[in-house]
Protein backbone atom coordinates (compact mmCIF):
# COMPACT_ATOMS: atom_id res chain seq x y z
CA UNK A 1 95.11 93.59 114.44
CA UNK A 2 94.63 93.97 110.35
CA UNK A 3 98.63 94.59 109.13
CA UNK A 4 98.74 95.84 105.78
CA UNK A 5 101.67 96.73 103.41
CA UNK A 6 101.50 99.87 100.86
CA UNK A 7 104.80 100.39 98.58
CA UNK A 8 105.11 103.32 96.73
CA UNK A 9 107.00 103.05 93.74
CA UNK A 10 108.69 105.91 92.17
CA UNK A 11 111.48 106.58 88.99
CA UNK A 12 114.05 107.80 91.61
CA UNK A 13 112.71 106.35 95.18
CA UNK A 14 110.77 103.50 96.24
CA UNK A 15 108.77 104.03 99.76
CA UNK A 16 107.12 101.36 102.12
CA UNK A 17 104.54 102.03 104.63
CA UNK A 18 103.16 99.36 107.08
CA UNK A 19 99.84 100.16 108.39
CA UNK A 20 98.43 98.65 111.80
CA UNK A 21 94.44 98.80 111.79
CA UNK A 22 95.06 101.55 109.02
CA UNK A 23 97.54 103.81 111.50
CA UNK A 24 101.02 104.08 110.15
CA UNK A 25 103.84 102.75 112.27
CA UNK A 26 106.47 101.88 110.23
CA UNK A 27 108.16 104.17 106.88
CA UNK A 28 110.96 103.18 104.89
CA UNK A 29 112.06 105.09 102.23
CA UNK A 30 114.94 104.16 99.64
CA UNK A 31 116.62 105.55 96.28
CA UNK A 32 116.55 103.12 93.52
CA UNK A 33 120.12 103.90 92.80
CA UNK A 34 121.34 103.41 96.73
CA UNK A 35 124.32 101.78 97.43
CA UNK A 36 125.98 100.60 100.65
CA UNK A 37 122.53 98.65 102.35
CA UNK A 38 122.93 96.71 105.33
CA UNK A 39 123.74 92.89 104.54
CA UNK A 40 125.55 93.41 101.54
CA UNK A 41 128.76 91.42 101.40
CA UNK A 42 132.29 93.11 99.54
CA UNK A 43 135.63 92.71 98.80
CA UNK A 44 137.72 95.01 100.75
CA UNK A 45 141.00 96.31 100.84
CA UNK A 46 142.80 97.04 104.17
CA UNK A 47 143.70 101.05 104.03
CA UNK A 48 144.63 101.91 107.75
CA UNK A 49 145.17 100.38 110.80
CA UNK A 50 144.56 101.95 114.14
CA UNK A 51 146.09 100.33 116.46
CA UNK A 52 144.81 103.03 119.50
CA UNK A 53 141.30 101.91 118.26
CA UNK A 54 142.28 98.68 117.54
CA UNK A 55 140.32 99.04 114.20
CA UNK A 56 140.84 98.82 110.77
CA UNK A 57 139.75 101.01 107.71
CA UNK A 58 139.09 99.14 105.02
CA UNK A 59 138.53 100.53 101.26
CA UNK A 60 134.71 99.23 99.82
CA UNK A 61 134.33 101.95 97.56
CA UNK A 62 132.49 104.07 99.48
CA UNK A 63 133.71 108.36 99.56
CA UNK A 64 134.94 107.48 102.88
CA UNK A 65 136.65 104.47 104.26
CA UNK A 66 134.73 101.97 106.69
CA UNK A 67 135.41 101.02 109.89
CA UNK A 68 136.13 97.53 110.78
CA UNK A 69 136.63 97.17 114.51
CA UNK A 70 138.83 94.17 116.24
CA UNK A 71 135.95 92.40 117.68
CA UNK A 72 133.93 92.44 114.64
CA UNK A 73 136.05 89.58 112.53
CA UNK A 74 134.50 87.34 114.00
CA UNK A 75 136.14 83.87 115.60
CA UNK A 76 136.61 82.13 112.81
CA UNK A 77 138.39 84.96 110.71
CA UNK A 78 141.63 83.10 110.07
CA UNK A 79 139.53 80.15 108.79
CA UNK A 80 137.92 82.73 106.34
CA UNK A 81 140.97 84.27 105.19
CA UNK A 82 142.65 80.66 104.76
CA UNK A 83 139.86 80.30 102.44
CA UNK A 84 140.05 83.72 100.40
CA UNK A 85 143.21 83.14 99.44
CA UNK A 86 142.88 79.81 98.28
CA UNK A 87 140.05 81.24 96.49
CA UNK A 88 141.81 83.68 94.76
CA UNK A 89 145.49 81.45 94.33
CA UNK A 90 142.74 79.32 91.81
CA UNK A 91 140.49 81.05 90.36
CA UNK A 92 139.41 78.34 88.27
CA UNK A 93 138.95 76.07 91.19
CA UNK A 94 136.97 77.17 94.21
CA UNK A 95 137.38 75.24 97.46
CA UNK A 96 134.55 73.85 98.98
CA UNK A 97 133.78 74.96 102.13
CA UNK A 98 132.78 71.75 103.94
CA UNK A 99 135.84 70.11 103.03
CA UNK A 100 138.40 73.15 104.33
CA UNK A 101 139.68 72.69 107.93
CA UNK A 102 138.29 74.89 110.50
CA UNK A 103 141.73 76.90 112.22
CA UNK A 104 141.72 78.00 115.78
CA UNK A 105 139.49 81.03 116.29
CA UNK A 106 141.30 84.12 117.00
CA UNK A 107 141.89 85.76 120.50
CA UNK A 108 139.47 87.53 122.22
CA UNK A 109 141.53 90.30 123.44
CA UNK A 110 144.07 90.45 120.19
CA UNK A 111 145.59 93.07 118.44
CA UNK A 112 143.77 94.24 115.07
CA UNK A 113 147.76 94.47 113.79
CA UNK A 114 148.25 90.82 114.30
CA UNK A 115 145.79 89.67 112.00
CA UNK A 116 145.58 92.46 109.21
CA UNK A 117 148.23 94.07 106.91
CA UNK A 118 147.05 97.71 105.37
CA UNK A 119 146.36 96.30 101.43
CA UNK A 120 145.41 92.97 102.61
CA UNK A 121 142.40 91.90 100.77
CA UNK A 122 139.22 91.16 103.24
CA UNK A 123 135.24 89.69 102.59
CA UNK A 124 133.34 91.77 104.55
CA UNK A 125 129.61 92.82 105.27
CA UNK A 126 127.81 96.17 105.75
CA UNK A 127 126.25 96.29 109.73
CA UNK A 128 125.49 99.85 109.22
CA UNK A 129 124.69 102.22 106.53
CA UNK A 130 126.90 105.65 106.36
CA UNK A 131 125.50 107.63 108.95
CA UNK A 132 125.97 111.54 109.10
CA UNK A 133 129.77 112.11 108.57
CA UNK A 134 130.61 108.37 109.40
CA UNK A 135 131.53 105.76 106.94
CA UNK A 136 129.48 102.20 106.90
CA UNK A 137 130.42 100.00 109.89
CA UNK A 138 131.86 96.54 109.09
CA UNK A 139 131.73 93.23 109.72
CA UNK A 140 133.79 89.81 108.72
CA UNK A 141 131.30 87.29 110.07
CA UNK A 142 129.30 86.90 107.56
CA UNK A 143 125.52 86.20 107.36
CA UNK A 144 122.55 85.33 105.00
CA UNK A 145 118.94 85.73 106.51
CA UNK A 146 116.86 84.14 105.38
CA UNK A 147 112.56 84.05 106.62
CA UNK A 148 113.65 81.24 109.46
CA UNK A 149 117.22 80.91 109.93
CA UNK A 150 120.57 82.70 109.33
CA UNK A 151 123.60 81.04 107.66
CA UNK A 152 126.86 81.53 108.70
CA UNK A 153 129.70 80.10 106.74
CA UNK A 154 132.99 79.49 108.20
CA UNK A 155 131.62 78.33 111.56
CA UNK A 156 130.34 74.58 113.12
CA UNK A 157 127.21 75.72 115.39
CA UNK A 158 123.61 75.75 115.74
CA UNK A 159 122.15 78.49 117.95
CA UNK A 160 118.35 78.81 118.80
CA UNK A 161 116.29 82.62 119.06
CA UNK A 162 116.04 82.87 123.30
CA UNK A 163 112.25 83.80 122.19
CA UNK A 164 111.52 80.50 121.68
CA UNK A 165 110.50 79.75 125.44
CA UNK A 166 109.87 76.00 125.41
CA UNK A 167 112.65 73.74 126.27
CA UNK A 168 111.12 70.80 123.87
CA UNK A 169 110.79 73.01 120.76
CA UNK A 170 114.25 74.29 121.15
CA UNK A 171 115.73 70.83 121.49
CA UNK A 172 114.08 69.55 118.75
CA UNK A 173 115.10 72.81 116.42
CA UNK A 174 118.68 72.44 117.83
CA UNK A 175 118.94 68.09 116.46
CA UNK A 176 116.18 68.88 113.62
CA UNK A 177 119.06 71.65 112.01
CA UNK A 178 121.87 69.94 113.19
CA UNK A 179 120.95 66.85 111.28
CA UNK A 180 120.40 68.53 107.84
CA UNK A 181 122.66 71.42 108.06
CA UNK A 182 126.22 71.45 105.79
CA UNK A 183 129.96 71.13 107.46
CA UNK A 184 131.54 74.57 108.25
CA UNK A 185 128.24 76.45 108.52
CA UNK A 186 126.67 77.76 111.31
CA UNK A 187 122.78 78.23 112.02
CA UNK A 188 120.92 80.81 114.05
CA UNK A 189 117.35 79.67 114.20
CA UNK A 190 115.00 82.61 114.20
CA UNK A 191 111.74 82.96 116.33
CA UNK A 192 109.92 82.30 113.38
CA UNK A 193 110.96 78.64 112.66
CA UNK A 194 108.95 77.68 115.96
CA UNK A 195 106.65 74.99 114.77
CA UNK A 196 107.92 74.48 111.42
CA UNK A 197 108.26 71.38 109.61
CA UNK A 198 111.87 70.03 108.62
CA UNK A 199 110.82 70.32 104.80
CA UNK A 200 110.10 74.35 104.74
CA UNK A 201 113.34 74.43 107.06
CA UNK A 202 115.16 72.35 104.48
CA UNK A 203 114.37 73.90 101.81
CA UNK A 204 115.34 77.63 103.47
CA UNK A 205 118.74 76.09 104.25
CA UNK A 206 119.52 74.93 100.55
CA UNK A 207 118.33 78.17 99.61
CA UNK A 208 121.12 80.14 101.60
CA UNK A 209 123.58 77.52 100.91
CA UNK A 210 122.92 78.13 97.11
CA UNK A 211 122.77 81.95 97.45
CA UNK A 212 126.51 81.38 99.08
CA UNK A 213 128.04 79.63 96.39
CA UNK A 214 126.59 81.32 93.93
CA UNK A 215 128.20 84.52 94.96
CA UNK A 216 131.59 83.35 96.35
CA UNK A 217 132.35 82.09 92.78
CA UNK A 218 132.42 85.75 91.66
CA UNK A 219 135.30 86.69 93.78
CA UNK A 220 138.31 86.00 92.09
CA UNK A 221 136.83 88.00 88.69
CA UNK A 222 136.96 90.51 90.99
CA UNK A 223 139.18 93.32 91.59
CA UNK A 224 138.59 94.98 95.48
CA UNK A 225 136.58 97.32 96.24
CA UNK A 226 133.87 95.46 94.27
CA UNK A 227 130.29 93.77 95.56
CA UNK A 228 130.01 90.14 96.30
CA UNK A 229 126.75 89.97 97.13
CA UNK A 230 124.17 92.72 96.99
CA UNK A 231 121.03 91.91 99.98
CA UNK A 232 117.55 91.48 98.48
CA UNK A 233 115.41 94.68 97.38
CA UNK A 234 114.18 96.71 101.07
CA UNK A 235 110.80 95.67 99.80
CA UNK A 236 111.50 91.72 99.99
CA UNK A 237 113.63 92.36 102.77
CA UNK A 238 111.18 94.37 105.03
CA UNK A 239 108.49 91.74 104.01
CA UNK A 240 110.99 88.97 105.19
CA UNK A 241 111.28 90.37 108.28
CA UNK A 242 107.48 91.23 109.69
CA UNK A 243 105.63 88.89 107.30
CA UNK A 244 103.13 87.30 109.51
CA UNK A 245 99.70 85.59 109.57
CA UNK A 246 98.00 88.89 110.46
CA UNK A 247 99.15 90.20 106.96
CA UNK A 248 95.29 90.74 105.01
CA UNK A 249 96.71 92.60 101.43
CA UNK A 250 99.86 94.08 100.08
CA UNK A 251 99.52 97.07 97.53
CA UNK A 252 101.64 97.61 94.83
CA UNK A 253 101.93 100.13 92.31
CA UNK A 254 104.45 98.63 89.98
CA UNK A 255 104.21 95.51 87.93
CA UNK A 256 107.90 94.48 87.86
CA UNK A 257 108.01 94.96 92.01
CA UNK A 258 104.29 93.72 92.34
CA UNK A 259 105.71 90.35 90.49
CA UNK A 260 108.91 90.18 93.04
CA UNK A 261 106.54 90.61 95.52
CA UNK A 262 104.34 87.68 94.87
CA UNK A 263 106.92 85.29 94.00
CA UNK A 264 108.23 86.07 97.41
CA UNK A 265 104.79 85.59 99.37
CA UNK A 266 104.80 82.47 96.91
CA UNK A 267 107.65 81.05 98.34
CA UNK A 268 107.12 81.79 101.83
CA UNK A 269 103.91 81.16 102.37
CA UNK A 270 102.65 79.02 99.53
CA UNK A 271 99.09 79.34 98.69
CA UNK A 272 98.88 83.18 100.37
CA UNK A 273 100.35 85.02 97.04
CA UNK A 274 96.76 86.40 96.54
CA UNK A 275 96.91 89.21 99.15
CA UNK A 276 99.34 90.92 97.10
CA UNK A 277 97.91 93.37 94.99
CA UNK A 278 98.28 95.43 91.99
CA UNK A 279 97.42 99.25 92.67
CA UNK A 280 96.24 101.02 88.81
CA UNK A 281 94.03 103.47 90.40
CA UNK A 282 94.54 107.16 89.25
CA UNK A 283 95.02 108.50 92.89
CA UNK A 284 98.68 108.07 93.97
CA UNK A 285 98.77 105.44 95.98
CA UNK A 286 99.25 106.99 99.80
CA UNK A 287 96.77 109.62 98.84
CA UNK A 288 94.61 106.21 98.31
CA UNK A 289 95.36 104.77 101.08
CA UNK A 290 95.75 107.83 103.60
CA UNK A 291 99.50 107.32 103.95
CA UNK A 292 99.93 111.25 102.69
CA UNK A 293 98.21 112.91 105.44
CA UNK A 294 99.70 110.62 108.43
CA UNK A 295 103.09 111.16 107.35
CA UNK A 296 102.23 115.11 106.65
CA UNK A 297 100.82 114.94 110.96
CA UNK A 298 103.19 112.13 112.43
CA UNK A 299 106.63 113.65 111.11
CA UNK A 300 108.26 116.74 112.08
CA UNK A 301 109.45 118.90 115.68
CA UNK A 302 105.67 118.72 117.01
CA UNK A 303 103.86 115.66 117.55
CA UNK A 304 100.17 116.04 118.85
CA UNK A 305 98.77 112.89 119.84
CA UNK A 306 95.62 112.71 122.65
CA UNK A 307 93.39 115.56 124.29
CA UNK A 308 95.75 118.59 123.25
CA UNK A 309 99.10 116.89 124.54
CA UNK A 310 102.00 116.68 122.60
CA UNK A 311 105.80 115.70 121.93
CA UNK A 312 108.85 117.80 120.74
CA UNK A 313 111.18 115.52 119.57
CA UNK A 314 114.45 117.07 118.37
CA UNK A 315 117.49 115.30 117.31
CA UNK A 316 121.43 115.73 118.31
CA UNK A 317 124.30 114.12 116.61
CA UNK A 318 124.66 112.32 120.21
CA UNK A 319 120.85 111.29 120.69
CA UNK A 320 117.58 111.61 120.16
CA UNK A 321 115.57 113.75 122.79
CA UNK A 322 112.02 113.91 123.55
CA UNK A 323 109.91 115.94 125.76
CA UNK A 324 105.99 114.95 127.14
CA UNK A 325 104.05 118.54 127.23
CA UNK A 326 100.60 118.14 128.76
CA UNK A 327 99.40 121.15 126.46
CA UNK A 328 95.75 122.64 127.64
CA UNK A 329 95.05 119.79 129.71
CA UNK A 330 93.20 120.64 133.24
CA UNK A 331 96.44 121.13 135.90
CA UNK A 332 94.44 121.39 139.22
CA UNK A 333 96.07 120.31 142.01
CA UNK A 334 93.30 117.30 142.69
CA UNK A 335 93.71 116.01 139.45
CA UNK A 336 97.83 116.99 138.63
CA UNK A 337 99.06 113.05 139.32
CA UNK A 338 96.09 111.45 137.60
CA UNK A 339 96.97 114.07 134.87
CA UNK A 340 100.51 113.33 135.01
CA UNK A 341 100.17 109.74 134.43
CA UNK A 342 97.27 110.03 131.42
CA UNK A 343 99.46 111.88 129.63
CA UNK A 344 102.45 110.11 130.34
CA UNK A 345 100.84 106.71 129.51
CA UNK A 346 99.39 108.22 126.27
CA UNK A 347 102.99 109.28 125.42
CA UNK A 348 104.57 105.97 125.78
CA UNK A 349 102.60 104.24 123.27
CA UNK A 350 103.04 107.36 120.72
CA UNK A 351 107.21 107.39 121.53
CA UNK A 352 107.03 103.48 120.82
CA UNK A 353 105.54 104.07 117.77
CA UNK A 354 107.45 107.23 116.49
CA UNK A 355 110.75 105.65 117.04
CA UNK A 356 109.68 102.74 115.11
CA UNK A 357 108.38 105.33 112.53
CA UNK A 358 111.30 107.27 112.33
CA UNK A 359 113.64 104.14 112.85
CA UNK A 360 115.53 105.87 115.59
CA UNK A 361 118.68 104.69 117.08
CA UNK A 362 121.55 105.00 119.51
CA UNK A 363 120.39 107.44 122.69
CA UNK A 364 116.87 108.18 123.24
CA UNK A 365 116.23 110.62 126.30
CA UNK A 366 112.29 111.06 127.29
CA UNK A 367 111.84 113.80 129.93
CA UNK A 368 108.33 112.70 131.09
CA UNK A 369 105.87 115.02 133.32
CA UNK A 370 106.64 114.63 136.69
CA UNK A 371 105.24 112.14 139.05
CA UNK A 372 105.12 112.09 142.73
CA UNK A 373 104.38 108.39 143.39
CA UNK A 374 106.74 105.66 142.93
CA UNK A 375 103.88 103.06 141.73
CA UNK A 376 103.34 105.35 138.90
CA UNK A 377 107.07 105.95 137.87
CA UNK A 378 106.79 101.77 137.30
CA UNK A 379 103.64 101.35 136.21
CA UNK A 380 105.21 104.33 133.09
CA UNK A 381 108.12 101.73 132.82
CA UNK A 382 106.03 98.56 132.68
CA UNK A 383 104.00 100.38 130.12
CA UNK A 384 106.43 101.71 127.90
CA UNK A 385 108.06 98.27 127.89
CA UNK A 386 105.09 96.60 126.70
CA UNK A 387 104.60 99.16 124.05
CA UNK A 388 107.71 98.40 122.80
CA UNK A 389 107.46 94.89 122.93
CA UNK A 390 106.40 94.34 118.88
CA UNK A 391 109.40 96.76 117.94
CA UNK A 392 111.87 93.94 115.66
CA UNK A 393 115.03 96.39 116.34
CA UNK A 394 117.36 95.73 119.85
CA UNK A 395 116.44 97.90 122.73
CA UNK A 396 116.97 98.41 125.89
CA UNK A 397 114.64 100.39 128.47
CA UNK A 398 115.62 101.86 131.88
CA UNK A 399 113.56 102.95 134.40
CA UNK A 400 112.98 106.51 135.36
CA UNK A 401 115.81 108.54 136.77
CA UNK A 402 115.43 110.84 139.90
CA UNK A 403 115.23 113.51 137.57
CA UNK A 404 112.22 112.04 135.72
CA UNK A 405 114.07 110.99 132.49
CA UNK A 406 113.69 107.50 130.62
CA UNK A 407 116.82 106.54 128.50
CA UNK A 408 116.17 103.85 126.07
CA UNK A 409 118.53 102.33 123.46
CA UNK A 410 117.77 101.47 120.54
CA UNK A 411 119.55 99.21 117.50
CA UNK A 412 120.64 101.80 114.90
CA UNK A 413 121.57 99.88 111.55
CA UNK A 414 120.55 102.98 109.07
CA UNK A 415 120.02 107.05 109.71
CA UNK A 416 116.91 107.78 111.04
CA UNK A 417 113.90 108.78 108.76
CA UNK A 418 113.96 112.40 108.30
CA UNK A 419 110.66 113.86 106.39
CA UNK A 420 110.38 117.47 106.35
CA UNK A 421 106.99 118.42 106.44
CA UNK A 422 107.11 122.09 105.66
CA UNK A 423 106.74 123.72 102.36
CA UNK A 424 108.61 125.67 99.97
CA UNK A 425 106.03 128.33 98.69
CA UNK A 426 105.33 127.32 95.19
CA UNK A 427 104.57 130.43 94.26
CA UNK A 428 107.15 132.74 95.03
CA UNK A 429 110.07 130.25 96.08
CA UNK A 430 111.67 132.99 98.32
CA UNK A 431 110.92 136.23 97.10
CA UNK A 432 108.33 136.97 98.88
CA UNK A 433 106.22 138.34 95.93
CA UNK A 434 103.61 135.89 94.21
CA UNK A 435 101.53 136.12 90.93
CA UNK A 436 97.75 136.76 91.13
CA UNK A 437 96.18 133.44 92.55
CA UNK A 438 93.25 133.79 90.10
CA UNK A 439 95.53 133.20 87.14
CA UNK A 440 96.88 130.12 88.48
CA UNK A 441 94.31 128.19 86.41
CA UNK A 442 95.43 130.72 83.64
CA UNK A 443 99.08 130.00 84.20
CA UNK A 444 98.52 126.19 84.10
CA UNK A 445 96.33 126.43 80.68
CA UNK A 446 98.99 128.03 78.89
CA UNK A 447 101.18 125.21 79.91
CA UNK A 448 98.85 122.69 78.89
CA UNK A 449 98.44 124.94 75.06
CA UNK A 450 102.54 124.16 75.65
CA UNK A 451 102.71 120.70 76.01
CA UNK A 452 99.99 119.57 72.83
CA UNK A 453 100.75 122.29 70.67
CA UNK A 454 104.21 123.03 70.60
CA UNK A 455 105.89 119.62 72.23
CA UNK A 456 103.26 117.71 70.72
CA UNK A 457 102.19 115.22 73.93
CA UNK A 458 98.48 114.28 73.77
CA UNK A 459 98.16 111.93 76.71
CA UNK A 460 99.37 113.63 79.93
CA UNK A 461 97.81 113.68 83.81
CA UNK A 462 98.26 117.07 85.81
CA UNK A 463 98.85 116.51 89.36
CA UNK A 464 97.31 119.31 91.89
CA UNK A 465 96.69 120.03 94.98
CA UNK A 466 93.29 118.65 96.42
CA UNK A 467 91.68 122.68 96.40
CA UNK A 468 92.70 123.46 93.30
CA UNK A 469 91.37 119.84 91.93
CA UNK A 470 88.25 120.55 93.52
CA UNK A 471 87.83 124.05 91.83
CA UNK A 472 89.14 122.62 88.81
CA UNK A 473 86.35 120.46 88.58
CA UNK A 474 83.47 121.71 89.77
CA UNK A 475 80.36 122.46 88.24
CA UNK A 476 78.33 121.01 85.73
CA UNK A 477 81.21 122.13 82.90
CA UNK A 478 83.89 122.30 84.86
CA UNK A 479 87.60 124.31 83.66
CA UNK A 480 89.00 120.68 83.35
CA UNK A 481 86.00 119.68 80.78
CA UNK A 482 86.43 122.99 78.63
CA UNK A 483 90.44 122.18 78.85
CA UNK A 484 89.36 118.59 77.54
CA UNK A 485 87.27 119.75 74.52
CA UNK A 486 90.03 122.58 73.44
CA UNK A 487 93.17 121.12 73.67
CA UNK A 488 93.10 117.20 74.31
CA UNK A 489 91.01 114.07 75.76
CA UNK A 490 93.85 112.60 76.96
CA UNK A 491 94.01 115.36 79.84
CA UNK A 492 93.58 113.94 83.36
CA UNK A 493 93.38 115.96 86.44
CA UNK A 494 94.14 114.41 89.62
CA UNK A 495 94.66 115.51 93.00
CA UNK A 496 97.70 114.88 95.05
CA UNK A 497 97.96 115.61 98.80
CA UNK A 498 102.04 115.60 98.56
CA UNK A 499 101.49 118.87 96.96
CA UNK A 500 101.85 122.13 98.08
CA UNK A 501 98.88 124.79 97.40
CA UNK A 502 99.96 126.05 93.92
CA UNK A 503 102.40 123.18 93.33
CA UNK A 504 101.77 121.30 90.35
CA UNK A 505 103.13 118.55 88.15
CA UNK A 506 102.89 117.42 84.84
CA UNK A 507 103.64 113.43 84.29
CA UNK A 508 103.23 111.52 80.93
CA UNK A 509 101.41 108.01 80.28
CA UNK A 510 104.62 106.63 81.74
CA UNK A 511 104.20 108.60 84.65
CA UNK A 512 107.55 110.45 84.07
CA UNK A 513 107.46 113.66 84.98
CA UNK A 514 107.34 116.77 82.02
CA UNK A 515 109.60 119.94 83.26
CA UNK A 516 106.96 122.66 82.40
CA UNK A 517 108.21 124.87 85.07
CA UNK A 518 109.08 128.71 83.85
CA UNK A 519 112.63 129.94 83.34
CA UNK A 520 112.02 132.47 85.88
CA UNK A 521 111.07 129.61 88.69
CA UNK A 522 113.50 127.68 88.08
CA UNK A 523 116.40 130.30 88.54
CA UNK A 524 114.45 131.46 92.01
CA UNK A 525 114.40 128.05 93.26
């Protein structure tokens, strides 16, 4: 299997799509001004206590408060605290961790009231972006991830991934970390230390420790809610995560995230930093590399995915629920089971890889066709587990119910990918009444007479839909040529499949985009 990474980098968003053997399976999509991503570390202030929850809200600056639940401090939270306020008594003199004493961990069943005070100041961690009309969800044991382990300070342990299956490797993980590891810091060795050599270990571990002290210096210039520790760009972070061997090339189409990029592959995997390339070609980049048209087929109520069959996947504030249709499939009464389990087969491995698409969490309730035999009901399970088996988020997969429903569970850490795949029309934005379509071309020259000769821009690209690039151009001298020779050679059309049919957009040699839109539009839209 070829895995390849394309990021799509934009002034306001940046997008990542992983491709399998060129099919997509995995979107991520982020604002460059988001706030409030999973792993980043604050200081809080205490705002509520609920004891009937046994919860806390706790003030990180976000429009509503988060939730920090009781069994979410972690064990070692009155070690932590101990240290925070030492911290902050001297702010010119941080305590070092590995020389603080380690206090009893806290009770299992306690009260949230017995350890916090409402305006008590608290380090905590994101687990979970805002979702819907919830705040993020909190943690106080704190973590730093790195490619092969995960340090925890305030703890004394080392814990091995249960993926690592052989009893020798795990031992010899287990002394290897326990040997070169700091006091009062806990290590969760990840799957993908198995084999390693102590020095790339080593040198991870110093890392983390570094990135910890580096931050926990800046608390006491701090005044809560503020940021500690903000978790690496989503584009390092998702590369952290699935980097593998299998990896052939990584597109990028900006220079400053292409160079992040490749000091990370550097680092990781030393000696591999050439599969990660700059993208300059005129194309946008998912139109290059047929990103555009899989998201534009893969997202949206209607999935069709083998032989006419198809999904309708509709989400609930409660779950996410999916139904199997068999569409115009044969349903004679020889072939119905065979049918049945086709389709139903065919599904699973398109459900594994939508919710991995979509990133969706919490509830997942599959109403597949019906089956008469039993052996088929497991061989559906068997088979949806193994399609799920390369999926990195926490899930859990029951088998079918009586009624012919799978529930599955799935690790929900962010809202699930929502990409609407209709279109506005361009043209008449809701009125119902459009302009001539033969004086588009007309329309867009006098915007082009616009930009030279009144706002004076000479080097511009006009973005189009693929039709209208392909009439633009055609013939041996084409309406883009004649647009060329009249008004400026520094006119580039190009077409873009994110466009609607008479969308269009006007970007500079910075690729910001020019408003050229009409007074009229813009008050319709």
């Amino acid at each position: 299997m070829v895995s390849e990474l394309v990021v799509d980098v934009q002034p306001k968003e940046v997008s990542i799509a992983v491709l399998e053997d060129k099919s997509l399976v995995e979107l991520q999509k982020e604002a460059r001004n988001v706030s409030f991503a999973v792993g980043d570390i604050y200081l809080g202030k205490v705002k509520k206590l609920m004891p009937g929850l046994n919860a806390a809200f706790i003030d990180v600056g976000y429009k509503k408060d988060a939730f920090l639940h009781y069994l979410d401090l972690g064990p070692n939270f009155n070690t932590q605290q101990k240290y925070l306020k030492q911290l902050l008594s001297d702010p010119k003199k941080a305590p070092v961790l590995s020389k603080t004493q380690i206090l009893p961990e806290i009770e299992k069943n306690g009260s949230i009231s017995d350890v916090l005070k409402v305006g008590q100041e608290v380090l905590v961690q994101i687990a979970k972006e805002p979702i819907s009309t919830k705040g993020p969800r909190l943690t106080s044991e704190l973590s730093f991830a790195g490619r092969y382990i995960v340090l925890i300070p305030f703890a004394d342990k080392v814990s091995v991934s249960t993926k690592i299956k052989s009893s020798e490797e795990r031992a010899r993980l287990r002394q290897l970390i326990q040997s070169i590891k700091p006091k009062n810091f806990s290590v969760i060795v990840r799957t993908s230390s198995e084999g390693k050599r102590v020095a790339e270990l080593d040198h991870e571990l110093k890392t983390l420790v570094k990135r910890w002290e580096d931050n926990i210096v800046k608390v006491p210039k701090l005044k809560a809610p503020a940021i500690v520790y903000e978790e690496t760009a989503r584009t390092v972070a998702l590369l952290r995560d699935i980097f593998n061997p299998s990896f052939q090339n990584i597109y990028v189409n900006d220079k400053e995230v292409y160079n992040n990029v490749r000091d990370y592959v550097s680092l990781i995997a030393p000696g591999r930093e050439e599969i990660v390339q700059l993208y300059t070609g005129e194309l946008p980049i998912f139109d290059n590399f047929a990103v555009t048209k899989q998201i534009k087929s893969l997202f949206g109520r209607t999935v069709t995915y083998k032989s006419g069959a198809y999904l309708i996947i509709e989400h609930t504030e409660a779950m996410h629920v999916i139904d199997v249709n068999s569409g115009n499939r044969s349903k004679g009464s020889d072939a119905q089971e065979k049918t049945a389990i086709d389709v139903n087969t065919a599904a699973a491995d398109e459900i594994a890889r939508q919710l991995r698409l979509r990133d969706m969490g919490g509830i997942i309730v599959i109403d597949f066709i019906d089956m008469a035999e039993t052996a088929n009901r497991q061989k559906l399970f068997e088979h949806m587990t193994k399609a799920m088996a390369n999926d990195r988020a926490k899930h859990n997969i029951l088998p079918l119910s009586k009624f012919g429903l799978m529930q599955i569970t799935r690790q929900r850490v962010r809202p699930a990918m929502d990409v609407n795949t209709s279109e506005n029309c361009p043209s008449c934005f809701g009125t119902g009444t459009v302009k001539p379509s033969i004086l588009f071309t007309d329309s867009l020259e006098e915007k082009i007479d616009c930009l030279v000769n009144k706002h004076h821009v000479k080097k511009f690209t006009l973005h189009v839909h693929p039709y209208v690039a392909a009439y633009v151009n055609k013939g041996l001298f084409p309406l883009s040529m004649k647009w060329k020779m009249k008004y400026t050679h520094g006119l580039k059309v190009i077409p873009n499949q994110s466009l609607a049919f008479l969308e269009y957009k006007f970007l500079d040699a910075d690729k910001n985009e020019l408003d050229m839109k009409e007074e009229k539009e813009i008050i319709n839209k």
